[in-house]
Structure formats: C-alpha cells, structure tokens
Protein backbone atom coordinates (compact mmCIF):
# COMPACT_ATOMS: atom_id res chain seq x y z
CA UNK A 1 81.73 101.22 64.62
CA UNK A 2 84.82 99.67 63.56
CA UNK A 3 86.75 101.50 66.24
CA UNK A 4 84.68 100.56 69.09
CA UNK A 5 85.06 96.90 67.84
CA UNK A 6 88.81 97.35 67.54
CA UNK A 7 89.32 99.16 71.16
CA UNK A 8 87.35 96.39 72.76
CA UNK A 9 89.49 94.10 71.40
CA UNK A 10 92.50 95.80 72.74
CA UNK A 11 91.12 96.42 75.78
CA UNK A 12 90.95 92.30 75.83
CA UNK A 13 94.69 92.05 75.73
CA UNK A 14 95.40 93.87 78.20
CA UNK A 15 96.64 91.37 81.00
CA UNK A 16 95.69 93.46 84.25
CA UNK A 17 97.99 92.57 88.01
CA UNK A 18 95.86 90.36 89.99
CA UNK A 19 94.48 93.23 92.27
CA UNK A 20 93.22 94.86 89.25
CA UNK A 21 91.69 91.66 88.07
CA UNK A 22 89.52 91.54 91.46
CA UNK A 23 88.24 95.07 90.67
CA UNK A 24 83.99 94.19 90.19
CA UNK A 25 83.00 96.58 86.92
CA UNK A 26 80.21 98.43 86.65
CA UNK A 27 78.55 98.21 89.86
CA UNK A 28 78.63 101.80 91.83
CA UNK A 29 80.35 101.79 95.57
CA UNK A 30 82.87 98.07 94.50
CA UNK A 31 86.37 99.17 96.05
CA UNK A 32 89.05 99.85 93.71
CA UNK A 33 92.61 99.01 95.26
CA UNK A 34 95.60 100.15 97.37
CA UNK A 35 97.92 100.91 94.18
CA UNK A 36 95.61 103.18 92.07
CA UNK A 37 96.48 106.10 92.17
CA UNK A 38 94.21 108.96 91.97
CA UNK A 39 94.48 111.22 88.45
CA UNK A 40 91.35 114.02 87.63
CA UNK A 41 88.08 114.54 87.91
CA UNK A 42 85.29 115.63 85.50
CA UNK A 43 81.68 116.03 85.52
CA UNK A 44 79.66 115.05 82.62
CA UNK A 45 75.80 115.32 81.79
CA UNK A 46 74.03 112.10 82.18
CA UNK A 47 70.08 112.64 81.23
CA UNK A 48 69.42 115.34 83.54
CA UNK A 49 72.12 115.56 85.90
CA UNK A 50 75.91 115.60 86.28
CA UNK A 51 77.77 112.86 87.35
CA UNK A 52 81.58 112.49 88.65
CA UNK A 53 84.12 110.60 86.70
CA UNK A 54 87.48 110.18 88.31
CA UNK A 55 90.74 108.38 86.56
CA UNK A 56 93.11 106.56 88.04
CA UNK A 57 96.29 104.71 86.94
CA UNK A 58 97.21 101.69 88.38
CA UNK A 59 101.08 101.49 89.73
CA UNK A 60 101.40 98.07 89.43
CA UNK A 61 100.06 97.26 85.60
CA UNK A 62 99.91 100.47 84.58
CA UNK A 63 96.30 100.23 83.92
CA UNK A 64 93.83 103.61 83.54
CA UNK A 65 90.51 103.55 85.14
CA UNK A 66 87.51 105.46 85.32
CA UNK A 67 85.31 105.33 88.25
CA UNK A 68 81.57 106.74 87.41
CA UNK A 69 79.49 108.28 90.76
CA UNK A 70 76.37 108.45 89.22
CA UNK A 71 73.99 108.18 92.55
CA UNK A 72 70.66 107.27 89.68
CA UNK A 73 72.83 104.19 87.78
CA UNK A 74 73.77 101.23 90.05
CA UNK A 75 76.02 99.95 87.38
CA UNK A 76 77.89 102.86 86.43
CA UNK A 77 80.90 102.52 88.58
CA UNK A 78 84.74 100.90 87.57
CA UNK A 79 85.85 100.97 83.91
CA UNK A 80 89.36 100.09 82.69
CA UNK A 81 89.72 103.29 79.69
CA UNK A 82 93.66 102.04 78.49
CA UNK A 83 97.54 101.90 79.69
C-alpha cells in the first residue's frame, strides 16, 4: 500500500512537455502525440478477454506511457507508467 502511495506521488512530480500535458487519460480512442514514440506490445487478461497494452516514450520529456485497447472499458486508454 505504501508503494502505490509513494509511486503516485512521484508520478506527481513529474513535470510532463506541454504536448504530453494535453494527452486526455483514461478515455479509449484520445490521440496521443507526434513525439511518442512507439516501444512494445503485450496482451493481458482483463475479466474474460485480452486486451492490448502498448508503451511508448515520449522524445521530448522523456515520459513512458501505456496506452490500454480494451474495446469493453471506455476509460481504459492513456496512462503515464514513469521516465
């Protein structure tokens, strides 16, 4: 518990470029930007079926995403995961 608390709080530090910024969370088909640039993909099991995650890193900030495709959650979608 204590780690979650302390990685959100990290994650709160992080000063992201201003196209990052714009990036709307959570919220399946929101564009990402021009400068990420495109690392893995994965599937993992959500409930009953497999969903997509891709990571990217951001050029500018240096920022790593996640982007969910998970066609049953409307607000799975963008996640910052770190530099």
């Amino acid at each position: 518990m204590t780690e979650d608390l302390n990685r959100k709080n990290e994650l709160k530090k992080m000063a992201l470029c201003d196209s990052c910024a714009g990036i709307q969370r959570n919220w399946r088909k929101a564009p990402g930007h021009p400068e990420l640039v495109q690392g893995g993909n994965r599937q993992e099991k959500r409930g009953a079926s497999l969903v997509t995650l891709t990571s990217y890193r951001c050029d500018r900030c240096g920022t790593a995403w996640e982007y969910e495709n998970n066609k049953a959650n409307q607000q799975a979608g963008w996640s910052v995961v770190g530099r």
